[in-house]
Protein backbone atom coordinates (compact mmCIF):
# COMPACT_ATOMS: atom_id res chain seq x y z
CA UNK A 1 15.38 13.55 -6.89
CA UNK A 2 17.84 12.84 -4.04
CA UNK A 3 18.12 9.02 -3.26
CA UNK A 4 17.43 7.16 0.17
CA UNK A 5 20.15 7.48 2.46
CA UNK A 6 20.84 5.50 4.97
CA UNK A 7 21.88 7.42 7.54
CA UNK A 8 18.21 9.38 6.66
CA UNK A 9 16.60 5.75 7.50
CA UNK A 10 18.19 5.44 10.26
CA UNK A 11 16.92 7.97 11.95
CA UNK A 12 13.43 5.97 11.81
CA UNK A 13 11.83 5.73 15.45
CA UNK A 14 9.25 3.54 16.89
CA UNK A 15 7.49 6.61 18.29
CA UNK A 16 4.29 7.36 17.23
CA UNK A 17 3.68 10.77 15.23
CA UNK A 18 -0.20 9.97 14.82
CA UNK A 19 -2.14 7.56 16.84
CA UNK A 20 -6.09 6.70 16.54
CA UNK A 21 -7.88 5.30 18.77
CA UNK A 22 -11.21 3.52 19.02
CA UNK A 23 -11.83 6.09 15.65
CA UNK A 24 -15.63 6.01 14.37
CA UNK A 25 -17.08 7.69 11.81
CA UNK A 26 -20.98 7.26 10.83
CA UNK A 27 -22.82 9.08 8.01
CA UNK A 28 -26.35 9.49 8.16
CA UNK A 29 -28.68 7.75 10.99
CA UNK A 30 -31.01 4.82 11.47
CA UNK A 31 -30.95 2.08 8.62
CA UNK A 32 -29.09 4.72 6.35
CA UNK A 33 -26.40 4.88 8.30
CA UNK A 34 -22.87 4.54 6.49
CA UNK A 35 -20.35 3.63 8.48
CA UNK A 36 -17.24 4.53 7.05
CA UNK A 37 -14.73 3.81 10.22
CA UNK A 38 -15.26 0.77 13.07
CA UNK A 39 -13.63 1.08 16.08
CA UNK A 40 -10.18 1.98 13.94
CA UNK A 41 -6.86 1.48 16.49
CA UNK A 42 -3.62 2.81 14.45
CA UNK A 43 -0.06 4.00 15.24
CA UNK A 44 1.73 5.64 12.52
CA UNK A 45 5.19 5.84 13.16
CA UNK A 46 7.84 8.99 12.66
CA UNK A 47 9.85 9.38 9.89
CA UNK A 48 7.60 6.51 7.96
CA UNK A 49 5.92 6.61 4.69
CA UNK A 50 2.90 4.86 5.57
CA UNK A 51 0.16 3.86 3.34
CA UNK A 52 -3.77 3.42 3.64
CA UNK A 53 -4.71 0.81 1.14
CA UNK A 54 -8.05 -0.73 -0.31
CA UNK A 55 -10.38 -0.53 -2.37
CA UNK A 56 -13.01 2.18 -3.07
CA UNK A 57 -15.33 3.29 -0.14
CA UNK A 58 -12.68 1.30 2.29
CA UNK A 59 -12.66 4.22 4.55
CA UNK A 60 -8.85 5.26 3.69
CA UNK A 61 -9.89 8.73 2.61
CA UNK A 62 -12.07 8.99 5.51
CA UNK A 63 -9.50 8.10 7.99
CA UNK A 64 -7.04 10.66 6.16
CA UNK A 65 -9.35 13.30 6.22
CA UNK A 66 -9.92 13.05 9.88
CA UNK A 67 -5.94 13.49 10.66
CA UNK A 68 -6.00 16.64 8.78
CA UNK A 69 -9.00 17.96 10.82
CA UNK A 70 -11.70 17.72 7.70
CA UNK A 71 -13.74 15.49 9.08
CA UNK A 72 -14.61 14.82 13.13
CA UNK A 73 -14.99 11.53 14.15
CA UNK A 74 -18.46 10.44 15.96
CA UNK A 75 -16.43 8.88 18.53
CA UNK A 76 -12.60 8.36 18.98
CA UNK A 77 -9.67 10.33 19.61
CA UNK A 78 -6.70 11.22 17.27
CA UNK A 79 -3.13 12.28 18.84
CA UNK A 80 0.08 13.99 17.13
CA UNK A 81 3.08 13.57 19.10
CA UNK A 82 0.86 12.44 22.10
CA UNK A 83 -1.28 15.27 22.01
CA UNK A 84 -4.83 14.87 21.38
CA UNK A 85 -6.12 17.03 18.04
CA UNK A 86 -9.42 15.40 17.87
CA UNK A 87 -11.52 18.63 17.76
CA UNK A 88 -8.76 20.75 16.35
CA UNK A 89 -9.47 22.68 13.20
CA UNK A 90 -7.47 21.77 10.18
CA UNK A 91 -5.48 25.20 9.95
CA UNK A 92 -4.24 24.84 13.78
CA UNK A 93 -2.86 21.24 12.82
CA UNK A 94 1.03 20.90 11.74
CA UNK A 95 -0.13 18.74 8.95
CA UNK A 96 -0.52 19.74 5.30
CA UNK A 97 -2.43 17.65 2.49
CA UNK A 98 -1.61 17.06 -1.15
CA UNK A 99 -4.87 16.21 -3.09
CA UNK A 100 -5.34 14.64 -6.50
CA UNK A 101 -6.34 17.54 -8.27
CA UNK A 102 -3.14 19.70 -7.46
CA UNK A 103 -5.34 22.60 -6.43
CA UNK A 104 -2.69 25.02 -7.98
CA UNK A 105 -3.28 28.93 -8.56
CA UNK A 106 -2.81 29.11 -12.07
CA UNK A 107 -2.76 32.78 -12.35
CA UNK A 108 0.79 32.10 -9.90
CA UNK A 109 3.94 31.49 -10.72
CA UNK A 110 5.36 28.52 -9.19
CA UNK A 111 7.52 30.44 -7.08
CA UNK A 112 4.52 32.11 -6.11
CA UNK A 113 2.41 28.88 -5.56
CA UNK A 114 5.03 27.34 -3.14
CA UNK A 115 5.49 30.75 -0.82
CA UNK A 116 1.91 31.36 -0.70
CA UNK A 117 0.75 29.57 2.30
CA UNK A 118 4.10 30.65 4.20
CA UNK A 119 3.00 34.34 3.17
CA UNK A 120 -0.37 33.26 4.66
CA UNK A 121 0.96 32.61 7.97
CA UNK A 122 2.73 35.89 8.18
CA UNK A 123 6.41 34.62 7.85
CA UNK A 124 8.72 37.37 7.03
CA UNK A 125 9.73 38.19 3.04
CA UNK A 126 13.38 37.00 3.31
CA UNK A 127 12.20 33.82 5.29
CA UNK A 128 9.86 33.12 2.28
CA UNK A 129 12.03 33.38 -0.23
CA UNK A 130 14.86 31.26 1.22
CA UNK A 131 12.44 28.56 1.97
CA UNK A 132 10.99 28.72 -1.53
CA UNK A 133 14.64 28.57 -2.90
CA UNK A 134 15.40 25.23 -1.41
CA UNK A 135 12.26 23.75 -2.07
CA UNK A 136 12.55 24.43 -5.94
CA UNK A 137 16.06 22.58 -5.31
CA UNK A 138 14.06 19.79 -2.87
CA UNK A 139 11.90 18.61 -6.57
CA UNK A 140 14.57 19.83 -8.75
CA UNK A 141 12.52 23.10 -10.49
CA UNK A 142 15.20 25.59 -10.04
CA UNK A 143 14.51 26.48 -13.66
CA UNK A 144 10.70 26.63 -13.68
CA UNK A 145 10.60 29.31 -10.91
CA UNK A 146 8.60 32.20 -12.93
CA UNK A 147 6.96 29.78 -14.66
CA UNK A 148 3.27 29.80 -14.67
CA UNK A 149 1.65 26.53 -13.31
CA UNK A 150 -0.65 26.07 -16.04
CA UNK A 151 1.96 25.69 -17.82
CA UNK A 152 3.84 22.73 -16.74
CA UNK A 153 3.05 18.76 -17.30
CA UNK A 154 1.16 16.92 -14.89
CA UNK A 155 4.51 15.67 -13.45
CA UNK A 156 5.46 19.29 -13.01
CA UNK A 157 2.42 20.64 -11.19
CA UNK A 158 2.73 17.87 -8.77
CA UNK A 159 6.00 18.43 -7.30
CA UNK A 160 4.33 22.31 -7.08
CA UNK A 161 2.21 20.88 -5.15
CA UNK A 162 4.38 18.99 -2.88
CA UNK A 163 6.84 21.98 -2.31
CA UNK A 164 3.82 24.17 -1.05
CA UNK A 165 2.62 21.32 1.53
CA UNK A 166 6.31 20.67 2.69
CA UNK A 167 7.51 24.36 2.24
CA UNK A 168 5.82 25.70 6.00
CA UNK A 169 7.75 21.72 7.57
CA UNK A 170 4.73 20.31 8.78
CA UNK A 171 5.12 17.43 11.31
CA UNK A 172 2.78 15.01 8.96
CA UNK A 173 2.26 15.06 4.74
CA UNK A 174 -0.84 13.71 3.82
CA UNK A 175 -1.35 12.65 0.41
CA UNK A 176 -4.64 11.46 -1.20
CA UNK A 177 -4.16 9.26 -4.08
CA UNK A 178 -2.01 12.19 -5.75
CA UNK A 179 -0.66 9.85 -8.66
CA UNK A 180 -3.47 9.39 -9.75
CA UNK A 181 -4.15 11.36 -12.65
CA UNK A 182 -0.75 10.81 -14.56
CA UNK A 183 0.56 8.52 -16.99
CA UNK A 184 1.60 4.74 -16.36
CA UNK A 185 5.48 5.73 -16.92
CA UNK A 186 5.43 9.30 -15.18
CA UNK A 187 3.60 7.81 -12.54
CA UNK A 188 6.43 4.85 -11.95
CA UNK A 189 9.11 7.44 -12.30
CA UNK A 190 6.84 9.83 -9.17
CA UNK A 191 6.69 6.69 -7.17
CA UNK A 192 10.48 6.65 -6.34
CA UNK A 193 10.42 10.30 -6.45
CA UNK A 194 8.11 10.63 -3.89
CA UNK A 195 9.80 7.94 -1.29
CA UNK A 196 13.29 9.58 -2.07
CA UNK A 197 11.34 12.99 -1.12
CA UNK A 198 10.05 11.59 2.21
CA UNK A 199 13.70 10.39 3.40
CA UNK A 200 15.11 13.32 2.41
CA UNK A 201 12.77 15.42 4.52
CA UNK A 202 12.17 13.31 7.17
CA UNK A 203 8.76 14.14 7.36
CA UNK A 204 5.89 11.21 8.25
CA UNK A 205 4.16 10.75 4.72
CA UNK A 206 0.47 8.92 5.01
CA UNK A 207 -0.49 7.90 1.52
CA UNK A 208 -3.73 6.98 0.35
CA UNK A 209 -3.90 4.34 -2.65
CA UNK A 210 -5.80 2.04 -3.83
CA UNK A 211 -3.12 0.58 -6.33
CA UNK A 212 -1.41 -2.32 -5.04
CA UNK A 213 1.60 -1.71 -6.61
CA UNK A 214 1.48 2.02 -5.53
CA UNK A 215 1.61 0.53 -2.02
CA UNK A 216 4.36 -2.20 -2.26
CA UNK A 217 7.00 0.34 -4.24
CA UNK A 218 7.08 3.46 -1.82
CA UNK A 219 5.79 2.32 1.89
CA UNK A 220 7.52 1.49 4.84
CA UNK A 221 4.14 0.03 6.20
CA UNK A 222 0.71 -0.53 5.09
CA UNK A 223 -2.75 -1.14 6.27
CA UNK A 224 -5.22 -2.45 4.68
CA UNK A 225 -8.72 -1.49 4.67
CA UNK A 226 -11.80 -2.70 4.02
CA UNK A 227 -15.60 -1.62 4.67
CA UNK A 228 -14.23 0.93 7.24
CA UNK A 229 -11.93 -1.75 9.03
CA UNK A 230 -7.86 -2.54 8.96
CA UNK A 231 -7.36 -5.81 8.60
CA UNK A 232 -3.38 -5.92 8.53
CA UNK A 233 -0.51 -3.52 9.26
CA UNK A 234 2.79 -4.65 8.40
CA UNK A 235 6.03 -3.78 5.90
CA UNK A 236 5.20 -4.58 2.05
CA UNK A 237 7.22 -8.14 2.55
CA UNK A 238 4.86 -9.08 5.64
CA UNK A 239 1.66 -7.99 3.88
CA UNK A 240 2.95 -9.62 0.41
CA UNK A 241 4.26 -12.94 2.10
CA UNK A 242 2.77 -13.47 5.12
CA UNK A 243 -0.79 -12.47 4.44
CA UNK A 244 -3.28 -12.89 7.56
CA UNK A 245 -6.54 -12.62 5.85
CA UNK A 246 -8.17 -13.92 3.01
CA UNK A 247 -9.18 -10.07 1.52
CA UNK A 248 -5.51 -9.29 2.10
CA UNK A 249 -3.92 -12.12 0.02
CA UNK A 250 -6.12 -11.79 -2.68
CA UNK A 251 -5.96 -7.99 -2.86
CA UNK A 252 -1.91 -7.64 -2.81
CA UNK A 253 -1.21 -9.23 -6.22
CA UNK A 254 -1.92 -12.28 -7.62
CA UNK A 255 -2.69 -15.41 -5.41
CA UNK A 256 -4.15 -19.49 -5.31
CA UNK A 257 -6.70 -19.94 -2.53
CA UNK A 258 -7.60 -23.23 -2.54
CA UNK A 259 -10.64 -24.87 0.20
CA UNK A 260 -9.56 -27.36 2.25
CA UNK A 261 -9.59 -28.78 5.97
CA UNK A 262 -7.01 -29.09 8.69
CA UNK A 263 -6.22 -32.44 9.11
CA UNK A 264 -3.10 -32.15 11.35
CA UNK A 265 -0.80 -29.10 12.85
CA UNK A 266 1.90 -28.49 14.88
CA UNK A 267 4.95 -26.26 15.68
CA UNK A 268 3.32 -23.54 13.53
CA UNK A 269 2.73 -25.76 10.02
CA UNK A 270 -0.84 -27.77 9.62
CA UNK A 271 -1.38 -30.63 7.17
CA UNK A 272 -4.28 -29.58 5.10
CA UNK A 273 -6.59 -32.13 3.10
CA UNK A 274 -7.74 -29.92 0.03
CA UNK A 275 -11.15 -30.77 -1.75
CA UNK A 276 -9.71 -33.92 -4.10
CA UNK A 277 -8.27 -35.46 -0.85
CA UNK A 278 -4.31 -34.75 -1.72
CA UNK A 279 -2.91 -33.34 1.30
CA UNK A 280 -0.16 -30.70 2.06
CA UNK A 281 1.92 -28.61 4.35
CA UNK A 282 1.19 -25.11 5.00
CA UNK A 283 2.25 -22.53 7.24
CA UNK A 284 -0.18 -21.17 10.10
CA UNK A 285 -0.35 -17.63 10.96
CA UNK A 286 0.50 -17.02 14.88
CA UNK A 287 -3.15 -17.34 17.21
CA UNK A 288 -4.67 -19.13 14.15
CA UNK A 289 -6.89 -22.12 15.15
CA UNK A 290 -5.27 -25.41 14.29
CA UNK A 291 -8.74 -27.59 13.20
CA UNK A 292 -11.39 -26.94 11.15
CA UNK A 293 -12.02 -25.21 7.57
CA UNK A 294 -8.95 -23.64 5.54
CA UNK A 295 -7.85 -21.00 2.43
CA UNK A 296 -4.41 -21.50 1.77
CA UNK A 297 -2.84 -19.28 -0.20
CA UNK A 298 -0.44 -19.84 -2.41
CA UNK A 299 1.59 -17.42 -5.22
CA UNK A 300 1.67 -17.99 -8.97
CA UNK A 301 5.65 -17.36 -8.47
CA UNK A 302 5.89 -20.12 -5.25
CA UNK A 303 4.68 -22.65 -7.28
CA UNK A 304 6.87 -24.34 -10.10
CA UNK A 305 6.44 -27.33 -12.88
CA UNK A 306 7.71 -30.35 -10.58
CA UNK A 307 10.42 -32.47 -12.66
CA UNK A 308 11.14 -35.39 -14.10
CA UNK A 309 10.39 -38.11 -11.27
CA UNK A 310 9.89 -35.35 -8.24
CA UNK A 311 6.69 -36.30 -6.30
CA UNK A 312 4.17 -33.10 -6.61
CA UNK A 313 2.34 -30.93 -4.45
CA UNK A 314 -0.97 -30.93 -7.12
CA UNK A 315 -1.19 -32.16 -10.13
CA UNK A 316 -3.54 -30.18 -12.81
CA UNK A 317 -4.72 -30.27 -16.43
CA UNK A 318 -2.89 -27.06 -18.35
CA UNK A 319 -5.44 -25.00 -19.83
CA UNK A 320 -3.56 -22.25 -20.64
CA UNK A 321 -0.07 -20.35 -21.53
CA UNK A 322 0.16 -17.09 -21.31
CA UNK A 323 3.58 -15.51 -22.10
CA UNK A 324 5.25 -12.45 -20.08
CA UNK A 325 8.93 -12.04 -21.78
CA UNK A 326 10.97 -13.16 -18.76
CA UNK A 327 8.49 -15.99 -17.31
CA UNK A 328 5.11 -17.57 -18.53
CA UNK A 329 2.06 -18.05 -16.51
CA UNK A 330 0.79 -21.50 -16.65
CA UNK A 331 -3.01 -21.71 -16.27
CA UNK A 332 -4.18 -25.55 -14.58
CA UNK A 333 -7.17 -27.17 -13.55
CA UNK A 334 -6.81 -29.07 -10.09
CA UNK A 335 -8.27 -32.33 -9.99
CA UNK A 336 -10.91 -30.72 -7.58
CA UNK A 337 -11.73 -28.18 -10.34
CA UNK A 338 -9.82 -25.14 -8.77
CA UNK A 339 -8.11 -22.90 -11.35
CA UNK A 340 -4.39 -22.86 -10.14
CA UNK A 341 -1.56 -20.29 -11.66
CA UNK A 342 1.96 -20.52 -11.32
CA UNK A 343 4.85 -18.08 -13.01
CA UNK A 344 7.39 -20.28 -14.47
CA UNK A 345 10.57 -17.76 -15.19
CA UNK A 346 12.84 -18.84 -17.80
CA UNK A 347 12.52 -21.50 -20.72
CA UNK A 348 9.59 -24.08 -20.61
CA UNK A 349 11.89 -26.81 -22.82
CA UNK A 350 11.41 -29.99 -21.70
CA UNK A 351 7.85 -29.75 -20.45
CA UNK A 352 4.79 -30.94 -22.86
CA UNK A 353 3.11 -27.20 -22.54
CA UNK A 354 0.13 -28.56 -24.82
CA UNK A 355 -3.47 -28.03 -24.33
CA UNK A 356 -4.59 -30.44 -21.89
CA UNK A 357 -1.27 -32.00 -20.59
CA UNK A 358 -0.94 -33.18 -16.85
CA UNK A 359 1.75 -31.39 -15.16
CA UNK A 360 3.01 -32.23 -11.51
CA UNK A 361 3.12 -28.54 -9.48
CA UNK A 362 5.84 -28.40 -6.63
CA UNK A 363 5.20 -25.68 -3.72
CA UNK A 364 8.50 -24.07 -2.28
CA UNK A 365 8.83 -25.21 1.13
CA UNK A 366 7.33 -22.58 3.63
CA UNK A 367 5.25 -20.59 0.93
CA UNK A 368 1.52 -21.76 1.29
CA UNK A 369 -0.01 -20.41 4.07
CA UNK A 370 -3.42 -21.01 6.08
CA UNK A 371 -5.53 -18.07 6.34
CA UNK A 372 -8.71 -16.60 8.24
């Protein structure tokens, strides 16, 4: 697949190509109502591969489904390019959708497959077949042109599948959890595939996922869902690092939260009195309130064994070592009964790594934050 250019990023706007607003969506009625969307506000920008992530019954899907005109909202608009779609039907919409299951002809070749919705809409033979040329070149299967789609891997049959949604150059490509059904590897090796697809194009890709990892590799932005609700929109680093929310932090990788209470803040860092009564320094998240009850998160890989004669942040019993190759994760119990991890890369000579052993832990400066 071609790689990310920079002059292709550059091109990146801060103009909107979809835009929700005030989006609901309610199943049902009464006290069997499901509501799947509150009051959703989004801007997703041009040129961006933008992902919807959470976990199961989020309302990700939901919201995706209601761009590409499946689904009407109970109340709420939705705008392309300014223009409100709301009530538009799905086949009058310049967006195209990639599902999980492929939804391949198989009785097609996959020449056929890709020029078969640009037949649909009535574009002339020559225009087909030059389009369908350069998107066999687009995902690289020049070679599997006459090639019957039930016969290719699962790899295979997904870039079909992508060449027929980008072959008629919709404005927006929506996918819905497509990596789904592959392989661990194959689905690694998609994930850069499919962000060096969406700069090369230059089409706005919204991606649906509710793998973390899925999220943090290919997306410009993400938002994160939950129970029908985005709680943060921001790039991978900002949603990684700089958490808002307490789902957030703990649903983007591997975190600490540890209870405590704001004893003391200023110039954006309060002084937080954990649960044994040890006290320290965390950042607070702009609009945050500056007394009262506190999570601060911290990562496994922010957090280090404090040496010989440093003054620690926490100081734990080691319960725990569980080796990764290139670092170790070091499993502690705080002395106010908290499990705490930390990812020590490297050796661990020189530290007494033995059941039970109290270890010092020193917190990078900046890299514990207070959340809601």
């Amino acid at each position: 697949m071609p790689e990310t250019s920079n002059a292709t990023q550059s091109t990146r706007s801060d103009r909107a190509a979809i835009s929700a607003r005030s989006l609901v969506k309610t199943f049902g009625a009464g006290e069997n109502a499901v509501h799947a969307l509150k009051n959703v506000d989004i801007d997703i920008r041009e040129n961006e591969f933008f992902t919807l992530l959470g976990p199961s019954g989020c309302g990700k899907t939901t919201l995706l489904r209601m761009i590409a005109g499946f689904e009407l909202p109970t109340s709420g608009t939705i705008l392309l390019d300014g223009q409100e779609i709301t009530a538009l039907p799905p086949y009058k919409r310049p967006v195209n959708t990639v599902f999980q299951s492929y939804a391949l002809f198989p009785h097609m070749t996959v020449a056929e497959n890709i020029g078969f919705g640009l037949k649909m809409l009535g574009r002339p033979a020559d225009n087909v077949q030059g389009r369908v040329e350069k998107m066999l070149a687009l995902v690289q299967l020049e070679a599997m042109a006459n090639r019957r789609t039930d016969q290719l891997s699962g790899g295979q049959q997904q870039r079909v599948a992508l060449a027929r949604a980008l072959a008629p150059e919709p404005k927006v490509l929506l996918l819905d959890e497509p990596l789904a059904a592959l392989d661990l590897k194959l689905r690694k090796n998609m994930q850069l595939e499919l962000k060096s697809l969406q700069a090369e194009t230059g089409i706005t890709f919204v991606f649906v996922t509710h793998d973390q990892e899925e999220a943090l590799t290919m997306s410009d932005r993400i938002a994160v869902m939950r129970s029908g609700e985005i709680l943060q929109i921001g790039a991978p680093k900002d949603i990684y690092e700089r958490p808002t929310h307490r789902f957030v932090a703990d649903f983007i990788g591997d975190i600490n939260i540890l209870e405590g209470e704001i004893a003391g803040a200023g110039g954006g860092t309060a002084q937080v009195r954990l649960k044994d009564g040890t006290t320290i320094s965390a950042r607070l998240a702009e609009g945050m309130a500056q007394t009262g009850p506190a999570a601060v998160a911290i990562r496994p890989e922010a957090a280090r064994i404090a040496g010989q004669g440093e003054t620690a942040d926490l100081t734990g019993t080691l319960e725990n070592v569980v080796y990764f190759g290139a670092a170790s994760y070091l499993h502690l119990r705080l002395n106010s009964g908290e499990e705490f991890v930390l990812r020590q890369p490297g050796g661990l000579d020189g530290h007494d790594l033995s059941r039970g052993a109290r270890l010092g832990i020193a917190i990078q400066p900046g890299r514990a934050r207070v959340l809601e």
